[in-house]
N, C-alpha and C. Protein backbone atom coordinates (compact mmCIF):
# COMPACT_ATOMS: atom_id res chain seq x y z
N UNK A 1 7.98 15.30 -6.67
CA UNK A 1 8.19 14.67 -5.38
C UNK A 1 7.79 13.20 -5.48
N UNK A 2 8.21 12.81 -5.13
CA UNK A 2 8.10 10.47 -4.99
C UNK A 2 7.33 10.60 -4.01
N UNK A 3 6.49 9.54 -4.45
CA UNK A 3 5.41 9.01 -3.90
C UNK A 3 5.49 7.46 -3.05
N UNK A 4 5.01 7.38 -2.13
CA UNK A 4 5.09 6.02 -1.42
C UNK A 4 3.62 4.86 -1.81
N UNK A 5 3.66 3.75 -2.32
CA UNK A 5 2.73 3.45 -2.11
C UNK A 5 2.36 2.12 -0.88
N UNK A 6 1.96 2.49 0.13
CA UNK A 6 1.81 1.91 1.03
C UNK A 6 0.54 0.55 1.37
N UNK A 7 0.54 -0.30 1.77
CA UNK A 7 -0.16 -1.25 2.21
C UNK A 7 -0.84 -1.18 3.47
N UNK A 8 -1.87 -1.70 3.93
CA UNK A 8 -2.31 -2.00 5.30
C UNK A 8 -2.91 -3.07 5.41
N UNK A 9 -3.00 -3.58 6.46
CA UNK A 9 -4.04 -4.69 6.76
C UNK A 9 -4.85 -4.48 7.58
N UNK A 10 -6.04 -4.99 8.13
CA UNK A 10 -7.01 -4.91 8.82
C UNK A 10 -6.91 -5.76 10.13
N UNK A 11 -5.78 -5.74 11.13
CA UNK A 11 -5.59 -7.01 11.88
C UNK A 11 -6.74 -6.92 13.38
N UNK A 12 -7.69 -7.16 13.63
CA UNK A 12 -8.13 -7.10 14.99
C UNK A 12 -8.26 -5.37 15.16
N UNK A 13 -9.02 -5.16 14.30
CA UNK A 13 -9.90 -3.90 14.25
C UNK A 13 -9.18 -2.93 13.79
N UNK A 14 -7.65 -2.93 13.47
CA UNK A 14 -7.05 -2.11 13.32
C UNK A 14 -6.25 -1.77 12.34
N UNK A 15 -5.54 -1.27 11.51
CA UNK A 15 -5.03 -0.77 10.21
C UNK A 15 -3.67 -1.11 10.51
N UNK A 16 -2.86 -2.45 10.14
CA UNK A 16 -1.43 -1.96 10.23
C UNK A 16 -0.67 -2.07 8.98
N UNK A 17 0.42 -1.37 9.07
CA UNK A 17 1.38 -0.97 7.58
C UNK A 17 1.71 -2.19 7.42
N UNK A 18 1.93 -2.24 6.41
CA UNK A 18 2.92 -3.84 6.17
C UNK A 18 4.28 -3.85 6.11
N UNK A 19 4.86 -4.74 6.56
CA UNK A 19 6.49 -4.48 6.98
C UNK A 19 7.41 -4.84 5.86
N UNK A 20 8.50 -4.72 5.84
CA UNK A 20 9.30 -4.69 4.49
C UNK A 20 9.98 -6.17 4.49
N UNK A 21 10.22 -6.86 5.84
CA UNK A 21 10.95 -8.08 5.90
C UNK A 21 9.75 -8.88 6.19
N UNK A 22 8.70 -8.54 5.66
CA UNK A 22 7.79 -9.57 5.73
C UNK A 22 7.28 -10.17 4.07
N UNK A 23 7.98 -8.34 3.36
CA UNK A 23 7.40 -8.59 2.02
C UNK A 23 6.24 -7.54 1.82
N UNK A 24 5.94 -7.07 2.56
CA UNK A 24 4.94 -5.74 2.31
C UNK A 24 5.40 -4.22 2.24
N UNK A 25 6.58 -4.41 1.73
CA UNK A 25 7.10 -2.73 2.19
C UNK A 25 6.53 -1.70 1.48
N UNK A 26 6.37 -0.62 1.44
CA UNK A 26 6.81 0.91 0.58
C UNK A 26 7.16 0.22 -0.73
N UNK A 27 6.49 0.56 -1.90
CA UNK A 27 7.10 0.87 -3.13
C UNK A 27 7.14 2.39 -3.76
N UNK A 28 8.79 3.02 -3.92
CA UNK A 28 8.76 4.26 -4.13
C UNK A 28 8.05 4.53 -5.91
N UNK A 29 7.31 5.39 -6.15
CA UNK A 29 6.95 6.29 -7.88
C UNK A 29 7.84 7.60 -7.57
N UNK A 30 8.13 7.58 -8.82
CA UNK A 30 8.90 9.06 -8.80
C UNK A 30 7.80 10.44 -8.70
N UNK A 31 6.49 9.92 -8.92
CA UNK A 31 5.29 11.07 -8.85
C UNK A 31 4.62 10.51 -8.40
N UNK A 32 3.20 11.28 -7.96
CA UNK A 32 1.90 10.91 -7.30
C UNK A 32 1.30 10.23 -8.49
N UNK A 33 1.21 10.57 -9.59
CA UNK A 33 0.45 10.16 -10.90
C UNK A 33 0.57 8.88 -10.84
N UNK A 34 1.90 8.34 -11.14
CA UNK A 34 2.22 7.02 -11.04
C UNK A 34 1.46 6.31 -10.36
N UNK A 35 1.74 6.82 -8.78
CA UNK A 35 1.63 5.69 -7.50
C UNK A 35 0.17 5.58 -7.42
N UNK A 36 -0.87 6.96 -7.88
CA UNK A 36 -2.05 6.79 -7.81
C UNK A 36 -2.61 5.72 -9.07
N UNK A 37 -2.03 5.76 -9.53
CA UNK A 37 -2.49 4.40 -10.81
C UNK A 37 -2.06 2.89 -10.76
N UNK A 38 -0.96 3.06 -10.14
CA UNK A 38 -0.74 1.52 -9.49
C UNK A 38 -1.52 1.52 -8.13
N UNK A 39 -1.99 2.19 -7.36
CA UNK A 39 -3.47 1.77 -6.41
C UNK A 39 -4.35 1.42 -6.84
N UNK A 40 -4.77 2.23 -7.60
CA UNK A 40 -6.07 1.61 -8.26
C UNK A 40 -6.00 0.24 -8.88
N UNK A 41 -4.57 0.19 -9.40
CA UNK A 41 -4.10 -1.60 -9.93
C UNK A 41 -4.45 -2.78 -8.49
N UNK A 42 -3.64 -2.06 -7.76
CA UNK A 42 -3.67 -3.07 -6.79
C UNK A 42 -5.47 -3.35 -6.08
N UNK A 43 -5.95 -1.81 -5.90
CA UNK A 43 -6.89 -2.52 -5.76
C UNK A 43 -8.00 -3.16 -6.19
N UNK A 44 -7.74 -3.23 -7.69
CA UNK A 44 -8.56 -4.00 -8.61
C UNK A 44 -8.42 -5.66 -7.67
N UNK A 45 -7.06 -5.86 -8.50
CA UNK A 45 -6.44 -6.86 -7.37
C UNK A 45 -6.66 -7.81 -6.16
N UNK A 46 -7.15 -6.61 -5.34
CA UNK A 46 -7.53 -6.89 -3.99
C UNK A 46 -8.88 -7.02 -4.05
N UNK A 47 -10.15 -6.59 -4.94
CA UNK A 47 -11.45 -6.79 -5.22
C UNK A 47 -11.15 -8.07 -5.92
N UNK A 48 -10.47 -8.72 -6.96
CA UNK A 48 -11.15 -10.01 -7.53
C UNK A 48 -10.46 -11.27 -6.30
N UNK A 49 -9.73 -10.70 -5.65
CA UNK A 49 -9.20 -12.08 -4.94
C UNK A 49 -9.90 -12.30 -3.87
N UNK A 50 -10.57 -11.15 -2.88
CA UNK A 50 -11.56 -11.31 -2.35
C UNK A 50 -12.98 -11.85 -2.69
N UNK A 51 -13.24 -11.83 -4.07
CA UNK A 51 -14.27 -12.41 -4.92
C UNK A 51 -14.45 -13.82 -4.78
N UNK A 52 -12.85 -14.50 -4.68
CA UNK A 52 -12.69 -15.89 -5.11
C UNK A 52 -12.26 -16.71 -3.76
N UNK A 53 -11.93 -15.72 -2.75
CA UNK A 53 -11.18 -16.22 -1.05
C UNK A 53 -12.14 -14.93 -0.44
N UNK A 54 -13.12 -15.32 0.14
CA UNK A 54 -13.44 -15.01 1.12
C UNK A 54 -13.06 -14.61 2.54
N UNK A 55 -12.25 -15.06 2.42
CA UNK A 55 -11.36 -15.30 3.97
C UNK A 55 -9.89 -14.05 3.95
N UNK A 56 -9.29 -13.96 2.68
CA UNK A 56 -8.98 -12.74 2.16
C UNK A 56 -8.59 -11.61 3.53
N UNK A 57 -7.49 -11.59 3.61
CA UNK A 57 -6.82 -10.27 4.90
C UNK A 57 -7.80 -8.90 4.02
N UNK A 58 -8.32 -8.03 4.58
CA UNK A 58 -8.70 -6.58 4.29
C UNK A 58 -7.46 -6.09 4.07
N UNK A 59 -7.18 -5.31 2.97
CA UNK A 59 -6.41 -4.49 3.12
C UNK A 59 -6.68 -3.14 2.34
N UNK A 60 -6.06 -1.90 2.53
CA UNK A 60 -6.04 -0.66 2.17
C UNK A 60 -4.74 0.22 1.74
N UNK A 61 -4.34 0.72 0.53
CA UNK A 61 -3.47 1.06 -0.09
C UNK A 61 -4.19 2.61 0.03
N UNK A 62 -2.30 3.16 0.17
CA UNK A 62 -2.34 4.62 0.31
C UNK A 62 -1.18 5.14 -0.47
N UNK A 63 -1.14 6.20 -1.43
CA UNK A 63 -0.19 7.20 -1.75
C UNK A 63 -0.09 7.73 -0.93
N UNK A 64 1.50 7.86 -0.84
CA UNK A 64 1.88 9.27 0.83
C UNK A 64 3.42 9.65 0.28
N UNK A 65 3.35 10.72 0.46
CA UNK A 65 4.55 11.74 0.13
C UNK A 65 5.75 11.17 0.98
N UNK A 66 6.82 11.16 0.19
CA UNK A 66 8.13 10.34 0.78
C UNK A 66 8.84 11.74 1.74
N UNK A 67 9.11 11.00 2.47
CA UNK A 67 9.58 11.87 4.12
C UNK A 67 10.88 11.87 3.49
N UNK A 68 12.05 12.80 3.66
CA UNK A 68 13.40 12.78 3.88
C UNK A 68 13.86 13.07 4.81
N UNK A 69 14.80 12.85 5.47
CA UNK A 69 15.25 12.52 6.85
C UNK A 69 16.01 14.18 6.36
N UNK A 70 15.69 14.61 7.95
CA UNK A 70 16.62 15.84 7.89
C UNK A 70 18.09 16.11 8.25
N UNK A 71 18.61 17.16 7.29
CA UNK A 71 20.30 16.81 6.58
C UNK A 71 20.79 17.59 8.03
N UNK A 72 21.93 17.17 7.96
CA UNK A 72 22.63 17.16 9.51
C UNK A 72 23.35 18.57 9.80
């Protein structure tokens, strides 16, 4: 099953997804294995840049099971 790996930000107390025409979309893995190892990439990532920018958006990455729209 494909895996989603999703983004969030921390905007005014609250968790939002990141949008795709902004540049934050969903990147599909064909497995969880995958997508769980590029999180941990990203949030290496997201720990050294916060290191160096303080000011740095919060954000939080999630694996989530890809939805298929139901067949008609």
């Amino acid at each position: 099953m494909k895996s989603l790996l999703v983004v969030f930000f921390l905007l005014d107390g609250q968790w939002v997804q990141g949008e795709a025409n902004k540049g934050w979309g969903s990147v599909a893995y064909e497995n969880q294995e995958t997508c769980l190892a590029s999180k941990v990439r990203a949030e290496g990532i997201h720990a050294n840049l916060r290191r160096v920018n303080l000011r740095a958006l919060e954000k939080r990455f999630e694996c989530i099971a890809e939805q298929k729209p139901p067949a008609d």
